[in-house]
Protein backbone atom coordinates (compact mmCIF):
# COMPACT_ATOMS: atom_id res chain seq x y z
CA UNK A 1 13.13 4.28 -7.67
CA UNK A 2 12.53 1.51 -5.23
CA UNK A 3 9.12 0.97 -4.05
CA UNK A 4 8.50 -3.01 -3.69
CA UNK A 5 5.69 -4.81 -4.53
CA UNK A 6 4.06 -4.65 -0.65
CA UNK A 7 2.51 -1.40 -1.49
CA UNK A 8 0.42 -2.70 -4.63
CA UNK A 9 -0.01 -6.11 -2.59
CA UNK A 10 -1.74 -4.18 0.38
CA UNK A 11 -4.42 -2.25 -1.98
CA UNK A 12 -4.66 -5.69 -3.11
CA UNK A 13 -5.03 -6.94 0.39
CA UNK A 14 -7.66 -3.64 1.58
CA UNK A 15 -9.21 -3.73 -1.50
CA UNK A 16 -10.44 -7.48 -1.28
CA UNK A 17 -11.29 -6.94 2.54
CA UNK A 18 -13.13 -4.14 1.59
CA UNK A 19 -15.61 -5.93 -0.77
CA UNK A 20 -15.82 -9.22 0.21
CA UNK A 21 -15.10 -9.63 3.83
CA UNK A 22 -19.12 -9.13 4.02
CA UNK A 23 -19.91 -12.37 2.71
CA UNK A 24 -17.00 -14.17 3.41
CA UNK A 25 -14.06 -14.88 5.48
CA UNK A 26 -10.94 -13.32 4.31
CA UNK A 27 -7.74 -14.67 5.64
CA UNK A 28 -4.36 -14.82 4.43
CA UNK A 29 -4.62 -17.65 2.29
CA UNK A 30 -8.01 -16.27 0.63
CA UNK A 31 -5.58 -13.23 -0.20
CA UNK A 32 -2.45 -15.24 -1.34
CA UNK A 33 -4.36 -16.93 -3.88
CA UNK A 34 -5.69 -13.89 -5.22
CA UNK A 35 -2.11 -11.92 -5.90
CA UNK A 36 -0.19 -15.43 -6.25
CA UNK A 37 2.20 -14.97 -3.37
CA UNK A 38 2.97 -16.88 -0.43
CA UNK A 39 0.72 -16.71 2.83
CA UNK A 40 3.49 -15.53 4.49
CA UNK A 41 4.01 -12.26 2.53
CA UNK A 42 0.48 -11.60 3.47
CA UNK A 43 0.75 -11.86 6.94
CA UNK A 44 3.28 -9.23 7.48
CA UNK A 45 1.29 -7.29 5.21
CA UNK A 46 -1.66 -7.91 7.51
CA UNK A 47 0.60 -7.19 10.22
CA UNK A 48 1.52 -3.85 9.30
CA UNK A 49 -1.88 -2.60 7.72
CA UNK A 50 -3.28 -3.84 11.42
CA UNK A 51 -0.21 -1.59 13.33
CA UNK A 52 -1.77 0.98 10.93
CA UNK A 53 -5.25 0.76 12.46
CA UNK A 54 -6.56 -0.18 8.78
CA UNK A 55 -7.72 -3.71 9.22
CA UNK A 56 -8.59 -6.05 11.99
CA UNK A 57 -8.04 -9.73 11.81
CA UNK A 58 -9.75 -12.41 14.11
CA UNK A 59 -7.62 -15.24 14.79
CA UNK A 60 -9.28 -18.85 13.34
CA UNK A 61 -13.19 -18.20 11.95
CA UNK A 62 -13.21 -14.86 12.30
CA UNK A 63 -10.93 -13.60 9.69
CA UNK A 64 -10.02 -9.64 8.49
CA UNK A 65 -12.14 -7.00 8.30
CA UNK A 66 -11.77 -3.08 7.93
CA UNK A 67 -11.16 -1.12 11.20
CA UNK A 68 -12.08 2.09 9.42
CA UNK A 69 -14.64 3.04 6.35
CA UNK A 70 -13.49 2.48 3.22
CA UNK A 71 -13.41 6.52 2.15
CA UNK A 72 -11.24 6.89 5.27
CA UNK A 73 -8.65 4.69 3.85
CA UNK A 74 -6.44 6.33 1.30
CA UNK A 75 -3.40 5.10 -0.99
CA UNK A 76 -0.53 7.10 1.01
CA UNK A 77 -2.17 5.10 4.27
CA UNK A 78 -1.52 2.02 2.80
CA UNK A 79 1.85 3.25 1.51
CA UNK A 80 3.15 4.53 4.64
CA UNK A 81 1.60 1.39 6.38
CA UNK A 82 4.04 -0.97 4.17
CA UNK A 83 7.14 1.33 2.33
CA UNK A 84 10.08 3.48 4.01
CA UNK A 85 9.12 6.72 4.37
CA UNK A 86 12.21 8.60 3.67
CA UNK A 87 13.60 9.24 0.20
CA UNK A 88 16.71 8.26 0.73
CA UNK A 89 15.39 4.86 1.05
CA UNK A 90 12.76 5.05 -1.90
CA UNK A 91 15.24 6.34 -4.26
CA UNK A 92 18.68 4.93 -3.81
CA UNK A 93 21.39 6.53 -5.51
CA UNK A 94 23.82 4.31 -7.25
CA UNK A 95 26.28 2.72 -4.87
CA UNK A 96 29.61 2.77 -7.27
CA UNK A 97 29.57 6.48 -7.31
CA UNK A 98 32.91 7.87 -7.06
CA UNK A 99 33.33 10.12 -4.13
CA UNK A 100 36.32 11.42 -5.62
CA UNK A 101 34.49 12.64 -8.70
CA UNK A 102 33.32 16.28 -8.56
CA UNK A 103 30.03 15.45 -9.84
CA UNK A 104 29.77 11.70 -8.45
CA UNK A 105 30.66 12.66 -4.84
CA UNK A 106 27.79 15.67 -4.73
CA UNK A 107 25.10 13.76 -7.02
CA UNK A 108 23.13 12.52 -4.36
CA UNK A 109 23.32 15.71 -2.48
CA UNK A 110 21.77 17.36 -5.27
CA UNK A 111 19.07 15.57 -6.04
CA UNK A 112 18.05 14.74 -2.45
CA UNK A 113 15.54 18.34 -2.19
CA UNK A 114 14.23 17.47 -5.48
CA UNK A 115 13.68 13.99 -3.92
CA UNK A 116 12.53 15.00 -0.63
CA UNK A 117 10.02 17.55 -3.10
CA UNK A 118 8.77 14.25 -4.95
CA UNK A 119 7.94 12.35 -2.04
CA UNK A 120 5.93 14.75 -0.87
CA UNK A 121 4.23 15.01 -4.38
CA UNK A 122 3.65 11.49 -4.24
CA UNK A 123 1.90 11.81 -0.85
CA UNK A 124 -0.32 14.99 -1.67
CA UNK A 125 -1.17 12.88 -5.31
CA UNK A 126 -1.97 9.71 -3.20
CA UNK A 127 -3.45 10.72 -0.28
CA UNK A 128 -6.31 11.99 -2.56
CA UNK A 129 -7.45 8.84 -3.55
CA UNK A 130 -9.65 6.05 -1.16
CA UNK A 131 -10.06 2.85 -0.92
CA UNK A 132 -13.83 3.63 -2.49
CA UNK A 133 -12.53 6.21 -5.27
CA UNK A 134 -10.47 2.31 -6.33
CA UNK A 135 -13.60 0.51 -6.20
CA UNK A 136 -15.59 3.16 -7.83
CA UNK A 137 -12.70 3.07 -10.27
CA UNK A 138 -12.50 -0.80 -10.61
CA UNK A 139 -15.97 -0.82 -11.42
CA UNK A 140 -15.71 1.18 -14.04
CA UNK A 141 -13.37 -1.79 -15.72
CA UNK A 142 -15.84 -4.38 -14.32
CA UNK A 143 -19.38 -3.48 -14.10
CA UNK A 144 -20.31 -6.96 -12.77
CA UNK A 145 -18.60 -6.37 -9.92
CA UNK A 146 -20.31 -4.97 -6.00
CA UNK A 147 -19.92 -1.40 -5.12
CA UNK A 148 -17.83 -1.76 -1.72
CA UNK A 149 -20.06 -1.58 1.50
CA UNK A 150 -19.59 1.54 3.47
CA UNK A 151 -18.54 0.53 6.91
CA UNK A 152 -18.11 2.37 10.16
């Protein structure tokens, strides 16, 4: 299975918007020192959680903020937002297969409706959980840390 690290980088990303960008500007630097990874990365994560309708982000003071409430904002969002969508592409099938094998030449074709049937278990499993059900969640491992402000 293939899912890169943009999907846990963008709850990352939403998360940190979500409770801080309140108090303080949050920008793509703010957000590459938090997960360690270049500026860049973040910025075409920005990019597509903005295509997405998730975030908006003011160029110079302004920085990013939500574009929806954080209980309207849930884990498949952000996966669709930054991961193919199609199984094929989340789980590759290994490339030396033989297509002159019996069984190498028809595994993919196989497995792709019990694929197709966990990608759509992954997106009824995340699509139940919000940005707020994280927080909520986080807290629970951090006490000291601020519920995340409802916004419109």
């Amino acid at each position: 299975m293939r899912i890169s690290t943009r999907f846990p980088l963008a709850v990352q990303t939403i998360m940190i918007i979500a409770a801080l960008s309140e108090t303080q500007k949050i920008n793509s630097d703010v957000i590459a020192e938090s997960t360690g990874v270049n500026a860049v990365i973040i910025r075409n994560i920005f990019k597509s959680l903005k295509q997405a309708n998730m975030i908006l982000v003011s160029p110079g003071p302004g920085g990013a903020k939500l574009a929806r409430s954080p209980d309207s904002i849930t884990l498949w969002d952000i996966f669709s937002a930054v991961e193919p969508l199609d199984a094929e592409s989340i789980f590759k099938s290994y490339e030396q297969s033989s297509e002159h094998s019996q069984i190498g030449g028809n595994i993919y074709d196989l497995l792709k409706y019990h694929l197709d049937d966990g990608l759509t278990a992954l997106k009824t499993e995340l699509s139940k959980v919000t940005i707020t059900t994280m927080g909520t969640e986080l807290r629970g491992r951090m006490p000291e840390l601020p519920p995340i402000p409802v916004q419109n």
